[in-house]
C-alpha atoms as a PDB file:
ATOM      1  CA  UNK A   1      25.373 -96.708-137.097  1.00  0.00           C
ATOM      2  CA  UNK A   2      28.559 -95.184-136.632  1.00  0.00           C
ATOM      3  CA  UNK A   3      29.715 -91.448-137.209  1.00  0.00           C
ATOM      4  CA  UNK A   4      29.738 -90.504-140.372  1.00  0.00           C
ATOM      5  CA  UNK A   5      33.520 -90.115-141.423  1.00  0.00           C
ATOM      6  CA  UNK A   6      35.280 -89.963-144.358  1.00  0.00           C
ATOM      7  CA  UNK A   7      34.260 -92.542-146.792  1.00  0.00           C
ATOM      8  CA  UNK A   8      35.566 -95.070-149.936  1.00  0.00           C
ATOM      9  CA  UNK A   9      34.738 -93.200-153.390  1.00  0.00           C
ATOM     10  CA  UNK A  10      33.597 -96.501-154.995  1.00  0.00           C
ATOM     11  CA  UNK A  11      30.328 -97.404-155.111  1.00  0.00           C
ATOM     12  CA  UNK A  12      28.791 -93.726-154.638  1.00  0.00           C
ATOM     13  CA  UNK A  13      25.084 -93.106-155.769  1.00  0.00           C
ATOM     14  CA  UNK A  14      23.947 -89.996-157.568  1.00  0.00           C
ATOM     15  CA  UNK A  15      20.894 -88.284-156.401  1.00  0.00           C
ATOM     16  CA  UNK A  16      18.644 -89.691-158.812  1.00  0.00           C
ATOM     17  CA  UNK A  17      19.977 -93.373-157.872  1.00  0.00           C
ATOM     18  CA  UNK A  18      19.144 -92.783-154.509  1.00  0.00           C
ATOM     19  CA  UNK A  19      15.789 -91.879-155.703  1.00  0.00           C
ATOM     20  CA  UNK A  20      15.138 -94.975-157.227  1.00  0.00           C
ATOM     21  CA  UNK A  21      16.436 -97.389-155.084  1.00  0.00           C
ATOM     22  CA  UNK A  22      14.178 -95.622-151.907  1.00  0.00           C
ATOM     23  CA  UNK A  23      11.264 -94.342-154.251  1.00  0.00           C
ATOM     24  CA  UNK A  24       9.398 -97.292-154.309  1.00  0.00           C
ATOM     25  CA  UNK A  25       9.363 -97.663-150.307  1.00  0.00           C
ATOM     26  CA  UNK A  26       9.162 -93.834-149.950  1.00  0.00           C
ATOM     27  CA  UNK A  27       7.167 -91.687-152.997  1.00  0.00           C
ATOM     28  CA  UNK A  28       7.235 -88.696-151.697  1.00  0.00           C
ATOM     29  CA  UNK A  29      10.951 -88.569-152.024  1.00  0.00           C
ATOM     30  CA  UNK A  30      12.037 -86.062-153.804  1.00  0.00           C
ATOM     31  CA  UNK A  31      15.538 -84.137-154.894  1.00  0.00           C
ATOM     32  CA  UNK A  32      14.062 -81.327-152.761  1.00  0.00           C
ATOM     33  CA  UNK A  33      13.802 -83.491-149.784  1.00  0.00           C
ATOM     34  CA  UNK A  34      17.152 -84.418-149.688  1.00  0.00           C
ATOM     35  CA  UNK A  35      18.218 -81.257-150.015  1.00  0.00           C
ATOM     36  CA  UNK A  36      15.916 -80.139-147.187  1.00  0.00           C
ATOM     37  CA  UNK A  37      17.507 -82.753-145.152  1.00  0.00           C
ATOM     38  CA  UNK A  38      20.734 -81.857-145.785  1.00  0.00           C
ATOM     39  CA  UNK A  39      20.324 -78.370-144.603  1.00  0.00           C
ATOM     40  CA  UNK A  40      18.206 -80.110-141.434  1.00  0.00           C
ATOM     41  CA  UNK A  41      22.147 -81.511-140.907  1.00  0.00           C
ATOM     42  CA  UNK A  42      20.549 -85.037-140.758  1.00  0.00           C
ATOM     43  CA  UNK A  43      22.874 -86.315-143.751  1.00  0.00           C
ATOM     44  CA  UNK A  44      26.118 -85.165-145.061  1.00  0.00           C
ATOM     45  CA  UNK A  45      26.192 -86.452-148.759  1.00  0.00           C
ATOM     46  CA  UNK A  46      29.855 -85.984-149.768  1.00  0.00           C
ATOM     47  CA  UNK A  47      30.237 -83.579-152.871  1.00  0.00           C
ATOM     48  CA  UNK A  48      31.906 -84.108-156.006  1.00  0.00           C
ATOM     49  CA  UNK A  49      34.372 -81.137-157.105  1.00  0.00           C
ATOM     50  CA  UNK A  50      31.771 -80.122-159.372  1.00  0.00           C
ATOM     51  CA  UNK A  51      29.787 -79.907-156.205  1.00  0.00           C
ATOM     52  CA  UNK A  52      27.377 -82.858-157.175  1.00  0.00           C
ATOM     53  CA  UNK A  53      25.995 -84.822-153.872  1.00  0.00           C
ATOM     54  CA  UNK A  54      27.248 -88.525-153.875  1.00  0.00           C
ATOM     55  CA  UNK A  55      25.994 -90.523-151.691  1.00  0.00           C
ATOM     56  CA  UNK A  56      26.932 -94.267-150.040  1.00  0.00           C
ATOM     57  CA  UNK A  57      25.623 -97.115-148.563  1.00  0.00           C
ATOM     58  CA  UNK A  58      25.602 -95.996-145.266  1.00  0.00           C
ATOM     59  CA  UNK A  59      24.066 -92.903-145.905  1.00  0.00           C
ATOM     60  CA  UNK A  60      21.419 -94.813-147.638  1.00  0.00           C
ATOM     61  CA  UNK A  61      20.359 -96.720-144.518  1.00  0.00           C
ATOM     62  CA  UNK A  62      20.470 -93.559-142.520  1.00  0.00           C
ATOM     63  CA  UNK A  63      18.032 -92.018-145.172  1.00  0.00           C
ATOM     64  CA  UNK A  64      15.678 -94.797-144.714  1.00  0.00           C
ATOM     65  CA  UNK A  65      16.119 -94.756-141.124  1.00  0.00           C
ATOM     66  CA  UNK A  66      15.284 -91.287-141.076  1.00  0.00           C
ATOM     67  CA  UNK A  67      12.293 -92.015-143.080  1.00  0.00           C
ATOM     68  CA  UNK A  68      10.686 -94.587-141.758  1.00  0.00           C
ATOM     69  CA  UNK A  69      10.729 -92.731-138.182  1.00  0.00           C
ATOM     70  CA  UNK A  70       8.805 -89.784-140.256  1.00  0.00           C
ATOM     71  CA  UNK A  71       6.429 -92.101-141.764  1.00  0.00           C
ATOM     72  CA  UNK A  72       6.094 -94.769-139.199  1.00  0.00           C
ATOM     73  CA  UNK A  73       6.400 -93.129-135.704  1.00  0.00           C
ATOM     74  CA  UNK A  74       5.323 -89.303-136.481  1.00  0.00           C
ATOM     75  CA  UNK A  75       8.815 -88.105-135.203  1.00  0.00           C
ATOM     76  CA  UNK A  76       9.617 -84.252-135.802  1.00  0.00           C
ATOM     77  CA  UNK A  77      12.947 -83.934-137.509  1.00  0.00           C
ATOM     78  CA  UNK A  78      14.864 -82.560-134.120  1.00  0.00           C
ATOM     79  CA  UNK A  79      13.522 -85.445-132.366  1.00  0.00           C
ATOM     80  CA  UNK A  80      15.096 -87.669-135.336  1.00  0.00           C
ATOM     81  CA  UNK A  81      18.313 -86.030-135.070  1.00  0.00           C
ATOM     82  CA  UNK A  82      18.844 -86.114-131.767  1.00  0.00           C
ATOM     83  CA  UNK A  83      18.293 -89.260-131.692  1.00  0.00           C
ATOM     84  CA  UNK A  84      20.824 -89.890-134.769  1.00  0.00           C
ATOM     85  CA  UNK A  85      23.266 -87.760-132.441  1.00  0.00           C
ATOM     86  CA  UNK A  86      23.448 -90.162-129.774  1.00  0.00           C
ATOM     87  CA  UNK A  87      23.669 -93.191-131.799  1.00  0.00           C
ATOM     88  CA  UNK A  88      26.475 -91.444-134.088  1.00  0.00           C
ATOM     89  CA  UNK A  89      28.088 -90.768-130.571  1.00  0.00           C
ATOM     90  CA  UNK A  90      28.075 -94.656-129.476  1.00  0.00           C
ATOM     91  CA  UNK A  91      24.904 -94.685-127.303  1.00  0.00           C
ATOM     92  CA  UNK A  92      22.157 -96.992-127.894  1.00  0.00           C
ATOM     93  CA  UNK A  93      18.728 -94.906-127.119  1.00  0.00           C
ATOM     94  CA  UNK A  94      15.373 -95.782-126.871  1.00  0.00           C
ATOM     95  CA  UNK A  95      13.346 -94.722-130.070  1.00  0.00           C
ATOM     96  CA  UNK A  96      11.410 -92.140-129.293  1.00  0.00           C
ATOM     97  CA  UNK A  97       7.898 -92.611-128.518  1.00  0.00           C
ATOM     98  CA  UNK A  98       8.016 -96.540-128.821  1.00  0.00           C
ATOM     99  CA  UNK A  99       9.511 -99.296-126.719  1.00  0.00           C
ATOM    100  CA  UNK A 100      11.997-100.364-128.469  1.00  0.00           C
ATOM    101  CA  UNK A 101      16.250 -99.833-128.564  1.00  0.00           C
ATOM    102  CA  UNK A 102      17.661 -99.032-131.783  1.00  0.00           C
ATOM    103  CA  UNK A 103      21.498 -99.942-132.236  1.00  0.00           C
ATOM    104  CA  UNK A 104      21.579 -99.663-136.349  1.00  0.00           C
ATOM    105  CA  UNK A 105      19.132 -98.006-138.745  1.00  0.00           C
ATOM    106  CA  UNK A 106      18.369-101.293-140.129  1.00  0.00           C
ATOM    107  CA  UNK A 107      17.113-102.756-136.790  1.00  0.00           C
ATOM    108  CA  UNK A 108      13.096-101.307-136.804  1.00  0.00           C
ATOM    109  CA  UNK A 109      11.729-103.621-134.457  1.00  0.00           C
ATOM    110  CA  UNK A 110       8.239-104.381-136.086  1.00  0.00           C
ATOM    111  CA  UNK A 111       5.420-102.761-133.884  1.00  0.00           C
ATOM    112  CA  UNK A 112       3.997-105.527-131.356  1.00  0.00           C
ATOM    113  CA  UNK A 113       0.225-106.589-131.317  1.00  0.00           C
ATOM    114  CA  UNK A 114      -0.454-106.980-127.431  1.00  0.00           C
ATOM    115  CA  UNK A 115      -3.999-108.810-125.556  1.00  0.00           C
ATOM    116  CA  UNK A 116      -5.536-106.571-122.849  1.00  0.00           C
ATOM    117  CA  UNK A 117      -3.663-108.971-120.550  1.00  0.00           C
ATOM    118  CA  UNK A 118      -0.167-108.152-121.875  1.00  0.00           C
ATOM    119  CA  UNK A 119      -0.944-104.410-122.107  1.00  0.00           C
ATOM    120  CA  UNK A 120      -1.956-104.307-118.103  1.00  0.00           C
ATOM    121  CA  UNK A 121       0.894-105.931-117.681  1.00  0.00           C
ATOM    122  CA  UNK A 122       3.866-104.245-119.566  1.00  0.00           C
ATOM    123  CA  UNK A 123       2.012-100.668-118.766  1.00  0.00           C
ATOM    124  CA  UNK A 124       2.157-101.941-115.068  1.00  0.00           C
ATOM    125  CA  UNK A 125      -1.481-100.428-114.982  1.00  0.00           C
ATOM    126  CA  UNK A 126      -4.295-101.916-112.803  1.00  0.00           C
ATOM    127  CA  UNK A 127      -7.063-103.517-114.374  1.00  0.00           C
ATOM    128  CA  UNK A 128      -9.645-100.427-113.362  1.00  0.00           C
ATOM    129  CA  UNK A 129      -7.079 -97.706-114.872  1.00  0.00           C
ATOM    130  CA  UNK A 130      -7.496 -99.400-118.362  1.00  0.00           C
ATOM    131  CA  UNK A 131     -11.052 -99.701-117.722  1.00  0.00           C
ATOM    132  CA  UNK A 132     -11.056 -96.098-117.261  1.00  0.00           C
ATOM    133  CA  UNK A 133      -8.839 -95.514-120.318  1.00  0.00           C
ATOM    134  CA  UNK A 134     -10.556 -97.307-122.876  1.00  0.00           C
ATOM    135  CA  UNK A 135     -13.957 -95.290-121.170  1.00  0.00           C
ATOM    136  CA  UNK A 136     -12.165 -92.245-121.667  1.00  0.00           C
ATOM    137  CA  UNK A 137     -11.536 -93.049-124.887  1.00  0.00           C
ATOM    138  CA  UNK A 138      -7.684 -92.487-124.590  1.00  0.00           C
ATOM    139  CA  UNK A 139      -6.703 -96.014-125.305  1.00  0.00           C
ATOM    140  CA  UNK A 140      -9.182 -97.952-128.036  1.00  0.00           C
ATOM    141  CA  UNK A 141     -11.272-100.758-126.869  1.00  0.00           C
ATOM    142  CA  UNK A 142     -10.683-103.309-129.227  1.00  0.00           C
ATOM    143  CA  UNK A 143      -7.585-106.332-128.973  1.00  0.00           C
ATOM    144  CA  UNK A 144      -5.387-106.534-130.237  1.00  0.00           C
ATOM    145  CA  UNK A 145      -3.404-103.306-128.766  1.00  0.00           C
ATOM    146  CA  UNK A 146      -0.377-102.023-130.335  1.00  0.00           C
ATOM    147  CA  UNK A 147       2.565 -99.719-129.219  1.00  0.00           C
ATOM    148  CA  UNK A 148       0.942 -96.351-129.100  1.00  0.00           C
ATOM    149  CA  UNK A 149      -1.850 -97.958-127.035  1.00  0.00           C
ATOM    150  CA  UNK A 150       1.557 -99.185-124.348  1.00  0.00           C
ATOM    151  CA  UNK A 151       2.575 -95.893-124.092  1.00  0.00           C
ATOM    152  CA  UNK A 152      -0.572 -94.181-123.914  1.00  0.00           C
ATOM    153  CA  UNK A 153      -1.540 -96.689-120.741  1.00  0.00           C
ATOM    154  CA  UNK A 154       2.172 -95.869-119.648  1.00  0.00           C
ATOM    155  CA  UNK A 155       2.274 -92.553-118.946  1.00  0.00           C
ATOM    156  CA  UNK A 156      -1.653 -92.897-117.613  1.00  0.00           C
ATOM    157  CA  UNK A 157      -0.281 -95.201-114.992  1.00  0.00           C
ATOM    158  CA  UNK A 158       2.741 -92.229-114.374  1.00  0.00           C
ATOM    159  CA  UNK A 159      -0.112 -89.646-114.654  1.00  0.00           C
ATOM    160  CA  UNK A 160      -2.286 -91.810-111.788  1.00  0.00           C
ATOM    161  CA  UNK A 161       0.578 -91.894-109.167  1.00  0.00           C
ATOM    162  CA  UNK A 162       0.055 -87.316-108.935  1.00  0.00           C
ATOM    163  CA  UNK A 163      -4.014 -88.327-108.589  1.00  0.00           C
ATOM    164  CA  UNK A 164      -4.567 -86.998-112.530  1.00  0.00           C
ATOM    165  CA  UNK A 165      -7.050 -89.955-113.995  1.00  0.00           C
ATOM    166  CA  UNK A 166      -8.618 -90.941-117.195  1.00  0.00           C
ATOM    167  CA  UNK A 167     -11.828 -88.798-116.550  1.00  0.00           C
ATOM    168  CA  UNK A 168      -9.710 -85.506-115.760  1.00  0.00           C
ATOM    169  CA  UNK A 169      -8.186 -85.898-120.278  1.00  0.00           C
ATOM    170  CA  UNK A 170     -11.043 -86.722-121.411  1.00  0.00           C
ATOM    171  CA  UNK A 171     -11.301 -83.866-123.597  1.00  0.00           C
ATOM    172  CA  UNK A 172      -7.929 -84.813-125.151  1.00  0.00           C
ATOM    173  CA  UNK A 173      -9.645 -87.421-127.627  1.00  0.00           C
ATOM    174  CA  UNK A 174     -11.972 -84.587-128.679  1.00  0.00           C
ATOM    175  CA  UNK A 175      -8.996 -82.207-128.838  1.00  0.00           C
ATOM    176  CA  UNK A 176      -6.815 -84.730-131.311  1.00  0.00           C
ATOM    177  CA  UNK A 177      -9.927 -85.025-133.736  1.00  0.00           C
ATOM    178  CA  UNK A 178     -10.616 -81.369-133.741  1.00  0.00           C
ATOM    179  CA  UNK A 179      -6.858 -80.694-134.375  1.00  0.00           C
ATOM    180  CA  UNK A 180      -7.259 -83.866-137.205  1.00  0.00           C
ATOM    181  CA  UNK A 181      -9.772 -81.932-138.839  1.00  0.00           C
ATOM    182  CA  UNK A 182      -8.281 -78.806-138.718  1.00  0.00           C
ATOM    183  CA  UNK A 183      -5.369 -80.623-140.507  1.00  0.00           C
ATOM    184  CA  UNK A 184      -7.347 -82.707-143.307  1.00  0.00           C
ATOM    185  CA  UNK A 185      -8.867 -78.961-143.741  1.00  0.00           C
ATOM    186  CA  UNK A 186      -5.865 -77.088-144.567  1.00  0.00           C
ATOM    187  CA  UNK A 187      -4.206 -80.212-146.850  1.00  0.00           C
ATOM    188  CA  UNK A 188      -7.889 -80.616-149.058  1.00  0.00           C
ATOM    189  CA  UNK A 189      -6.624 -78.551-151.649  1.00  0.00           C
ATOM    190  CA  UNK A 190      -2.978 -81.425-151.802  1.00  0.00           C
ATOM    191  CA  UNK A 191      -5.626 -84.229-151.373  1.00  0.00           C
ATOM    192  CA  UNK A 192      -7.823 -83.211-153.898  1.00  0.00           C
ATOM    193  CA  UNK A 193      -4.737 -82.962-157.121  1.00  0.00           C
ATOM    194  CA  UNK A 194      -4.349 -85.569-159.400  1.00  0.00           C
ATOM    195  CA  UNK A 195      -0.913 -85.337-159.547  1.00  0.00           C
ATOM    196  CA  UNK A 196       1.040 -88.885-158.854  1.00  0.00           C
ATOM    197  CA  UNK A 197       2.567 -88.463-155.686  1.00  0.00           C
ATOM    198  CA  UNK A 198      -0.008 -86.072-154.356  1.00  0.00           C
ATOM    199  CA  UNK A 199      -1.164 -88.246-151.513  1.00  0.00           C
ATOM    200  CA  UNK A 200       2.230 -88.911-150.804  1.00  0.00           C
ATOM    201  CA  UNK A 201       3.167 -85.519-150.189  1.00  0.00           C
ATOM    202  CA  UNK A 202      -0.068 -84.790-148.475  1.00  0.00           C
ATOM    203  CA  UNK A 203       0.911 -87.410-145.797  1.00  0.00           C
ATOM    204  CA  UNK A 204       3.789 -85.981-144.998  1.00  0.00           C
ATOM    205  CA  UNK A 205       2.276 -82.448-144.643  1.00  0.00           C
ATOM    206  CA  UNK A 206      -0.294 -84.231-142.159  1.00  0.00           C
ATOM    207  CA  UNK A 207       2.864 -85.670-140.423  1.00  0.00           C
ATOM    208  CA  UNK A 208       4.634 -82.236-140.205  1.00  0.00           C
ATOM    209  CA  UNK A 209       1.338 -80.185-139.407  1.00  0.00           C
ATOM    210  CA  UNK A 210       0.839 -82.458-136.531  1.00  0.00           C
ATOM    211  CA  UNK A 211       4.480 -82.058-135.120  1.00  0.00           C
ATOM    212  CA  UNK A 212       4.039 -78.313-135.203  1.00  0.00           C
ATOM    213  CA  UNK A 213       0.897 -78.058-133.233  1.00  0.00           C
ATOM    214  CA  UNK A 214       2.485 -80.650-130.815  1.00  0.00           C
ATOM    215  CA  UNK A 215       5.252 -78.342-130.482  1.00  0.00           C
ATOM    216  CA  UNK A 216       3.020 -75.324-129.937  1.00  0.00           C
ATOM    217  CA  UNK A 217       0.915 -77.199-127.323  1.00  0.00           C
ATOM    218  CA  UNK A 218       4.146 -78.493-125.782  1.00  0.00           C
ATOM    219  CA  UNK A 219       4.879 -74.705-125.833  1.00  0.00           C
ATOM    220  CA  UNK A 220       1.947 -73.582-124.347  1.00  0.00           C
ATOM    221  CA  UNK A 221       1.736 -75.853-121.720  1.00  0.00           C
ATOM    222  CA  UNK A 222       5.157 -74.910-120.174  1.00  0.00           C
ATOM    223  CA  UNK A 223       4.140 -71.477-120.661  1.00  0.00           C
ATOM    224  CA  UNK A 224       1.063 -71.626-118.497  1.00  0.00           C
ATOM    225  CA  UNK A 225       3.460 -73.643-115.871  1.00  0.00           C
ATOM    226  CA  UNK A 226       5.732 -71.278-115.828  1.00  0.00           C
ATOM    227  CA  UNK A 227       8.606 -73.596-116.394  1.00  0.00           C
END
């Protein structure tokens, strides 16, 4: 994707076109959102003199870009635009939190299904540390693995080579489900509506919930090191 400069008039999609050509692939889209995303400064709808938002193709695909890092990957929006920044600057960087380079928005390489030999192997982790993983319940047991499982056994295999193991986190799988219920607590009240789009909008809360409290531990922990 390149910068977003100035741009042809023809072809330029109102609000509630943009609505319905992403709707069905993303319900919880709404008018609001966009707006919200505007003022995030991760689009930059041009503006009619009337001041209506008009949007074109390219800022379409960056919308669903943007999207499907929310919904697919669990990416905090500063994480998202960052990464936007560098690709609207010419650089071609990793998406964060997967293994995989993204050059366009349109290029979401589909997540990988791995065999415990191919996930040793990529991870460059011994056979006992993913023993000692999956025991530790940081990594699930079962094949076929998939990306989150690679980067999980990934930074074990960085954690192993400062003498922190599987056994010493073992607390973080009970940590993520306590934090997981803390979450499907506080959105019960979204869950339980009958509104359409309700679930929709309560999966994005979860998503947004569960950035924050990664922030705040992120927080916490450089507090405590003092760096």
């Amino acid at each position: 994707m390149s910068a977003q400069t100035a741009r042809k008039p023809a072809g330029l999609l109102s609000i509630g076109q943009v609505l319905a050509k992403l709707g069905p692939e993303f319900p919880d889209l709404s008018p609001s959102k966009l707006r919200f995303l505007e003022d995030q400064g991760l689009i930059t709808p041009q503006r009619t003199p009337s001041g209506y938002r008009k949007f074109d193709q390219a800022d379409l695909e960056r919308l669903r870009f943007i999207l499907t890092l929310q919904r697919d990957h669990y990416l905090p929006l500063k994480v998202i635009l960052g990464h936007l920044d560098d690709i609207d600057a010419g650089r071609t960087p990793q998406l964060p939190g997967a293994n995989v380079r993204v050059e366009a928005p349109s290029i979401l390489t589909a997540e990988r299904r791995l065999s415990r030999a191919e996930l040793q192997s990529e991870a460059g982790a011994s056979k006992q540390l993913l023993a000692d993983a999956i025991s530790a319940q940081l990594i699930p047991g079962a094949e076929p693995f998939g990306e989150d499982a690679l980067q999980a056994l990934r930074a074990l295999a960085e954690l192993q080579r400062f003498g922190i193991e599987p056994r010493h986190l073992r607390g973080m799988r009970q940590a993520a489900q306590r934090e997981a219920a803390l979450i499907e607590s506080a959105l019960a009240p979204i869950r339980g509506r009958r509104e359409t789009g309700s679930q929709a909008r309560a999966a994005e809360a979860a998503r947004d919930l569960a950035g924050h409290i990664q922030a705040l531990r992120d927080i916490l922990t450089r507090d405590a090191l003092g760096v």
